[in-house]
C-alpha atoms as a PDB file:
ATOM      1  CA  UNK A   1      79.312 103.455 103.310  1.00  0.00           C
ATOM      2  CA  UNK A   2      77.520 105.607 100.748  1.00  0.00           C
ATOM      3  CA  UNK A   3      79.757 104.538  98.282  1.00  0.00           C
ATOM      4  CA  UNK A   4      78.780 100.888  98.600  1.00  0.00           C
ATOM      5  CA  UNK A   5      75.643 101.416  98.679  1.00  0.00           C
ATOM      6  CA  UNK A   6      75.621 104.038  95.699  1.00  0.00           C
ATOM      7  CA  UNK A   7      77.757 100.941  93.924  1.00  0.00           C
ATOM      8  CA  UNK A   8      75.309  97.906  94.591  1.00  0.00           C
ATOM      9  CA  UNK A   9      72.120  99.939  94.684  1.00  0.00           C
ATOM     10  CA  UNK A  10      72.180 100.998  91.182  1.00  0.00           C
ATOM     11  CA  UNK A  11      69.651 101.455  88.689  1.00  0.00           C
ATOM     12  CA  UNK A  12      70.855 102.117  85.653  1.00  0.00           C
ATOM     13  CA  UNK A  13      74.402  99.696  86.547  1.00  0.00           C
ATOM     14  CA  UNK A  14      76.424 102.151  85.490  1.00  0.00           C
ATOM     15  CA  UNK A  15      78.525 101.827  88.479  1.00  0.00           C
ATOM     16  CA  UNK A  16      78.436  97.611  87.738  1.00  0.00           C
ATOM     17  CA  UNK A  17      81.993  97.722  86.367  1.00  0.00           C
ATOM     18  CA  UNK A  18      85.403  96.372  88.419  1.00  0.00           C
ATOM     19  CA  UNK A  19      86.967  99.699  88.909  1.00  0.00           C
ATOM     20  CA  UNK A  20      84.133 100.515  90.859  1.00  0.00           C
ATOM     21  CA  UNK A  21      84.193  97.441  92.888  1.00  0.00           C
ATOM     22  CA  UNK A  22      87.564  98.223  93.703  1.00  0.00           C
ATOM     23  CA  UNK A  23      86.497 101.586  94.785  1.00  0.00           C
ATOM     24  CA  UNK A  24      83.678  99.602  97.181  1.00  0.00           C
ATOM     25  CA  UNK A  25      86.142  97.287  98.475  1.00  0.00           C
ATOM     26  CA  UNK A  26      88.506 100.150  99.329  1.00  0.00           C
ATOM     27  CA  UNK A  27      85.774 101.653 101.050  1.00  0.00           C
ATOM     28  CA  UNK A  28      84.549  98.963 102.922  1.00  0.00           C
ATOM     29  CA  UNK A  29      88.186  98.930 104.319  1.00  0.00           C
ATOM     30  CA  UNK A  30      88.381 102.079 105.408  1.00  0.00           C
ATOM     31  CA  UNK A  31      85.335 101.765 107.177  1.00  0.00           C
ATOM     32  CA  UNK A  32      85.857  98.524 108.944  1.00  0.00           C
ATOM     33  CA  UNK A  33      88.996 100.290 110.312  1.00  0.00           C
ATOM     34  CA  UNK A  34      86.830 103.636 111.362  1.00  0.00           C
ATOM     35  CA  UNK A  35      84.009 101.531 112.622  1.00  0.00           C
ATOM     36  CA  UNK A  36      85.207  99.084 114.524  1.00  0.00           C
ATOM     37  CA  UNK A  37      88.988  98.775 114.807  1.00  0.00           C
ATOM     38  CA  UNK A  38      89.042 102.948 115.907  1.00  0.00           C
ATOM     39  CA  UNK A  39      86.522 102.911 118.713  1.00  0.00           C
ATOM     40  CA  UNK A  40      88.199  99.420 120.268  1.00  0.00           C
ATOM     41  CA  UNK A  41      91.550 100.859 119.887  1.00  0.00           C
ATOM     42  CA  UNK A  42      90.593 104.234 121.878  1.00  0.00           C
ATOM     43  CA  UNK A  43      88.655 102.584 124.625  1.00  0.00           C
ATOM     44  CA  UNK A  44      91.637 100.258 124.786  1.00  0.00           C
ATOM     45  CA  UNK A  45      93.510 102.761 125.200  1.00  0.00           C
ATOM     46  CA  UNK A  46      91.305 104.501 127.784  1.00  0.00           C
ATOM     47  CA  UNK A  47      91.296 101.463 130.215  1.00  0.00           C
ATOM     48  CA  UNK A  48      94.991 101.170 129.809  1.00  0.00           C
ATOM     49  CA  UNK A  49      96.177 104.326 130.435  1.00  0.00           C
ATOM     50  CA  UNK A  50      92.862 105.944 132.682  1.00  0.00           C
ATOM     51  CA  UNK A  51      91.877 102.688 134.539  1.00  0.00           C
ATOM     52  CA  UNK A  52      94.722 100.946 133.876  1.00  0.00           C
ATOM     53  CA  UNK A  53      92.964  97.910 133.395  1.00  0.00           C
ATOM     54  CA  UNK A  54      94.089  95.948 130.448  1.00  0.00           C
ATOM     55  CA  UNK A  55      90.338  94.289 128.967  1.00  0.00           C
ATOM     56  CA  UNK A  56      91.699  92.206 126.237  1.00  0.00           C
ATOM     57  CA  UNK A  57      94.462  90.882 124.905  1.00  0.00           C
ATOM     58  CA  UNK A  58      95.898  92.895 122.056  1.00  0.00           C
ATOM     59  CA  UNK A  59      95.833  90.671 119.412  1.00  0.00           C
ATOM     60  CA  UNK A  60      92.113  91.077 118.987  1.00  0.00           C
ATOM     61  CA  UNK A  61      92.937  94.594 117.939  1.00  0.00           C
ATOM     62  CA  UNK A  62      96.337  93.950 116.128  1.00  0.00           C
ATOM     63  CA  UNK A  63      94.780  91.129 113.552  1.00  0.00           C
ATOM     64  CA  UNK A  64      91.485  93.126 112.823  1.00  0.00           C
ATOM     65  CA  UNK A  65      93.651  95.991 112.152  1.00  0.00           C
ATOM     66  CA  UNK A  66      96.280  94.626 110.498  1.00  0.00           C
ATOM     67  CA  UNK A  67      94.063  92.879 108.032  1.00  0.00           C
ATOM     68  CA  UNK A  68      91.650  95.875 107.488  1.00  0.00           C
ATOM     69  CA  UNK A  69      94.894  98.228 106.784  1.00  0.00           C
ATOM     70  CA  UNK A  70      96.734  95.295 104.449  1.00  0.00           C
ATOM     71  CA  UNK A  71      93.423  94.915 102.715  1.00  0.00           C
ATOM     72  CA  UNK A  72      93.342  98.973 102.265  1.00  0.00           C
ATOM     73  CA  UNK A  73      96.883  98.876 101.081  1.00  0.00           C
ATOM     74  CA  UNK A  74      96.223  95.793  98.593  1.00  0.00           C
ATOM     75  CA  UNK A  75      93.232  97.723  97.260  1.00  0.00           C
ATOM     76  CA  UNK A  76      94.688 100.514  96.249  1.00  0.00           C
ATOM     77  CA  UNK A  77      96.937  98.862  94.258  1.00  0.00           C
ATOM     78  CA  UNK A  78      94.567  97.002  92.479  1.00  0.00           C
ATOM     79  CA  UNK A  79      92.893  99.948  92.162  1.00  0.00           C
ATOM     80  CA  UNK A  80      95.582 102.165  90.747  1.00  0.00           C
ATOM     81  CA  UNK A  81      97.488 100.113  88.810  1.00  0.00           C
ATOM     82  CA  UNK A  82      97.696  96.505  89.054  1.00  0.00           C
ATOM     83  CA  UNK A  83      95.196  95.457  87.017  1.00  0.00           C
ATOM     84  CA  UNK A  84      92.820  97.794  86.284  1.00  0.00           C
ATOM     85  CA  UNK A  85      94.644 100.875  85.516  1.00  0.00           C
ATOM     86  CA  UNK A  86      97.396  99.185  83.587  1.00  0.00           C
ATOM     87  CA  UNK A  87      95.194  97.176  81.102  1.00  0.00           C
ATOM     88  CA  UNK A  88      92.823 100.085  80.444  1.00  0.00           C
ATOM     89  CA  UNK A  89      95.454 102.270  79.312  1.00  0.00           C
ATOM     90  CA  UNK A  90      97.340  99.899  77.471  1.00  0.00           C
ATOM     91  CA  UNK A  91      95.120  97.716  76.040  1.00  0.00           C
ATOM     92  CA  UNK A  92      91.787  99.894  75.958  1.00  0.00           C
ATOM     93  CA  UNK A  93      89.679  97.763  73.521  1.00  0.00           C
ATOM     94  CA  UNK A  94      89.999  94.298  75.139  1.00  0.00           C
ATOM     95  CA  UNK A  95      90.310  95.949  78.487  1.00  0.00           C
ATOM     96  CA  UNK A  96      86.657  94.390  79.240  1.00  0.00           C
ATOM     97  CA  UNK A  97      87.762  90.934  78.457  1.00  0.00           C
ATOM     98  CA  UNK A  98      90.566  90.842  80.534  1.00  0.00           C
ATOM     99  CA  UNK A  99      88.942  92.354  84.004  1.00  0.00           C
ATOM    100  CA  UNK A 100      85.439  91.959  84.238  1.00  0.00           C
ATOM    101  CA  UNK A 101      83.208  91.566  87.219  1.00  0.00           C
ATOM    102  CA  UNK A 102      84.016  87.965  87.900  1.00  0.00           C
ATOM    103  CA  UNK A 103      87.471  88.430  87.984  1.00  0.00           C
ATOM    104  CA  UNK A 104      87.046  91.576  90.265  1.00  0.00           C
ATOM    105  CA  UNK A 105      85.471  89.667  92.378  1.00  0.00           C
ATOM    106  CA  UNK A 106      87.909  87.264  92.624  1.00  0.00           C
ATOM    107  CA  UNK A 107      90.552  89.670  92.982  1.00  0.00           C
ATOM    108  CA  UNK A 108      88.755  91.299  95.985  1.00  0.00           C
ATOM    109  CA  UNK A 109      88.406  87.724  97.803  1.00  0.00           C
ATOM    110  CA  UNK A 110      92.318  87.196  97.141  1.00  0.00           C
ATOM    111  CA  UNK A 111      92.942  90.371  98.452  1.00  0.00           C
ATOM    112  CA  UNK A 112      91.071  90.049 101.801  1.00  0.00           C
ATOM    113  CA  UNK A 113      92.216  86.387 102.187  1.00  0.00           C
ATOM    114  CA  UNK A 114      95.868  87.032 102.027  1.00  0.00           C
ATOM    115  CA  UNK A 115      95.140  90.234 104.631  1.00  0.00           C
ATOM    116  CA  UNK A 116      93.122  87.695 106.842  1.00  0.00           C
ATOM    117  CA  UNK A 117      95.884  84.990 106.817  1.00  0.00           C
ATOM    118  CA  UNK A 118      99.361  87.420 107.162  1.00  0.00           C
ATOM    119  CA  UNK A 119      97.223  89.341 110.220  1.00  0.00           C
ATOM    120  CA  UNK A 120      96.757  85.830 111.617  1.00  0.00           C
ATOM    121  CA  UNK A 121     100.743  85.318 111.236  1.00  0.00           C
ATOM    122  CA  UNK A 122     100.804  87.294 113.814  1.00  0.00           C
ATOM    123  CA  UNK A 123      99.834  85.196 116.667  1.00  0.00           C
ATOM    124  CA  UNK A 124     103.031  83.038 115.712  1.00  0.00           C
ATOM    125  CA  UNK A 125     105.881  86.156 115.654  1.00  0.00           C
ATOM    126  CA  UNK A 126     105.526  89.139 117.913  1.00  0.00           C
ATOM    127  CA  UNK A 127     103.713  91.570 116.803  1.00  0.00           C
ATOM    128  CA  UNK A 128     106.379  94.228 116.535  1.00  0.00           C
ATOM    129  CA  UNK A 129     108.675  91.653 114.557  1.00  0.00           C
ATOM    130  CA  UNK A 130     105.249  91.263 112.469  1.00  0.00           C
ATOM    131  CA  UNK A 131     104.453  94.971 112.152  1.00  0.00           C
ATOM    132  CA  UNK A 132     107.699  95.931 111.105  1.00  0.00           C
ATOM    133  CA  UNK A 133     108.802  93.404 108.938  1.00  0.00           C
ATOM    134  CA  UNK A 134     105.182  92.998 107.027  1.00  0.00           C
ATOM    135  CA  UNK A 135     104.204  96.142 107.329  1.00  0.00           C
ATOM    136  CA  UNK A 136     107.547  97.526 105.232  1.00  0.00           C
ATOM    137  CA  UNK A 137     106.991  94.830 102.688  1.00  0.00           C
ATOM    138  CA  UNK A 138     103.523  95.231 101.787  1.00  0.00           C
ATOM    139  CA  UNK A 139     104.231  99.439 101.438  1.00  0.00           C
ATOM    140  CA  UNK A 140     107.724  98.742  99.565  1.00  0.00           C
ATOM    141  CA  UNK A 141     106.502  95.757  97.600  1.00  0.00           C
ATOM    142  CA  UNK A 142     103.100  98.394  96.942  1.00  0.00           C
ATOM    143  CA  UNK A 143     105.577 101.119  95.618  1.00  0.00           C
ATOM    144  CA  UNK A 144     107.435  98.800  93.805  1.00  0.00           C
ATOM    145  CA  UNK A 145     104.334  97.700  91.708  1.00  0.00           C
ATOM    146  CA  UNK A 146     102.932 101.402  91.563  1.00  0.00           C
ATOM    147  CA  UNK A 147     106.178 102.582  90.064  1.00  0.00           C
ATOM    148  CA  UNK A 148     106.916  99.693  87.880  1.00  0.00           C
ATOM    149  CA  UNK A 149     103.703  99.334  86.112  1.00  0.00           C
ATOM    150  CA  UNK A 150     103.776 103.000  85.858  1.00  0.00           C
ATOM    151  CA  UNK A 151     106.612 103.114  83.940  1.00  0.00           C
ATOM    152  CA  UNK A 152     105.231 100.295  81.574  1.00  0.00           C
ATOM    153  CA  UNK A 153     102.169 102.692  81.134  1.00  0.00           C
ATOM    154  CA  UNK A 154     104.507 105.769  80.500  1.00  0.00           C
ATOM    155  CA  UNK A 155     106.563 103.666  77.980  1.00  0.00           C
ATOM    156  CA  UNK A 156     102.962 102.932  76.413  1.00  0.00           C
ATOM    157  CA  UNK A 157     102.097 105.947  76.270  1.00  0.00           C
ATOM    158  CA  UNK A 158     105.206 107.556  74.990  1.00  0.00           C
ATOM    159  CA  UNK A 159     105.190 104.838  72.090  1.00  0.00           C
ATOM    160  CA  UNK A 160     101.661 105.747  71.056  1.00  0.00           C
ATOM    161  CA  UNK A 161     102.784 108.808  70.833  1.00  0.00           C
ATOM    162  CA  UNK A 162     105.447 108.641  69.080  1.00  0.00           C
ATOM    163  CA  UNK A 163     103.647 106.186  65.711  1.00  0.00           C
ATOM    164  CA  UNK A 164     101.366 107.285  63.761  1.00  0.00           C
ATOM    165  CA  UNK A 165      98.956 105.217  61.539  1.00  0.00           C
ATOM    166  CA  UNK A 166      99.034 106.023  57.871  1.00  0.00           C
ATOM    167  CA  UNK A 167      97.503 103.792  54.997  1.00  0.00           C
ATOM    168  CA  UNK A 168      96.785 101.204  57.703  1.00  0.00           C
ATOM    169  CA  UNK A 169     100.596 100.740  58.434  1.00  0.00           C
ATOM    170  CA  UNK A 170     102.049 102.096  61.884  1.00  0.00           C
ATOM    171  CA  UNK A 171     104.987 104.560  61.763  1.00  0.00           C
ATOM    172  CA  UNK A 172     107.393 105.179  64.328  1.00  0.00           C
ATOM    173  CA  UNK A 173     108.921 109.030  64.187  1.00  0.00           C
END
């Protein structure tokens, strides 16, 4: 929570830029899940297997959950590479045109309404069909994008390397 609150309350806006709203939105995941979905999920657990009462049904854990931990996922690929990481390395001086705070903004919302609306997908599967099938896609189609833009960045980088700028005409050795 300090994060967020180091992010939006400060003076100088420094921190005003969208890698740090990434950051915030990453850690406003992380602590819906420790917050809220953590302490319902232990006493849950508690009455089930103490008591063995069964308070709730479990969907009002599985969705919050689901959606907090997709959103966490999402996030850190935005976050690493999808946008943010990618364009600053390879495009460093229009990097600020193409992501500003607007569009991280807007990224954030899509992020957290596609995490709403596949948790809520799970009221119409069962939620270990849901869990396993979703759940493996959003980490392998997460890898997928990590590794693939990261090659783009290392091919980028390798290129850059590799020229060299003499008399205002690029040279590749």
């Amino acid at each position: 929570m300090w994060v967020v609150l180091a992010i939006f309350i400060d003076l100088y806006k420094e921190l005003k830029t969208p890698f740090h709203y990434f950051v915030a939105n990453l850690a406003m995941c992380d602590f819906f899940v420790g917050i809220v979905i953590d302490p319902l999920s232990e006493s849950y657990l508690y009455y089930e297997g103490v008591l063995r009462k069964f308070p709730a049904q479990l969907i009002f854990l599985h969705a919050p959950y689901l959606a907090s931990c997709t959103a966490s996922v999402l996030s850190l690929a935005a976050l690493t590479v999808a946008m943010d990481r990618y364009w600053a390395i390879t495009s460093p001086l229009s990097y600020r045109l193409k992501l500003n705070s607007k569009r991280a903004g807007f990224i954030v919302l899509l992020i957290w309404g596609f995490s709403i609306s596949c948790s809520l997908a799970c009221l119409l599967t069962s939620y270990l069909k849901y869990t396993f099938v979703f759940a493996h896609t959003a980490i392998l189609a997460t890898f997928l994008i990590t590794l693939f833009t990261y090659l783009r960045i290392f091919r980028a980088l390798m290129y850059a390397a590799n020229s060299t700028v003499v008399g205002g005409r690029q040279w590749i050795r």
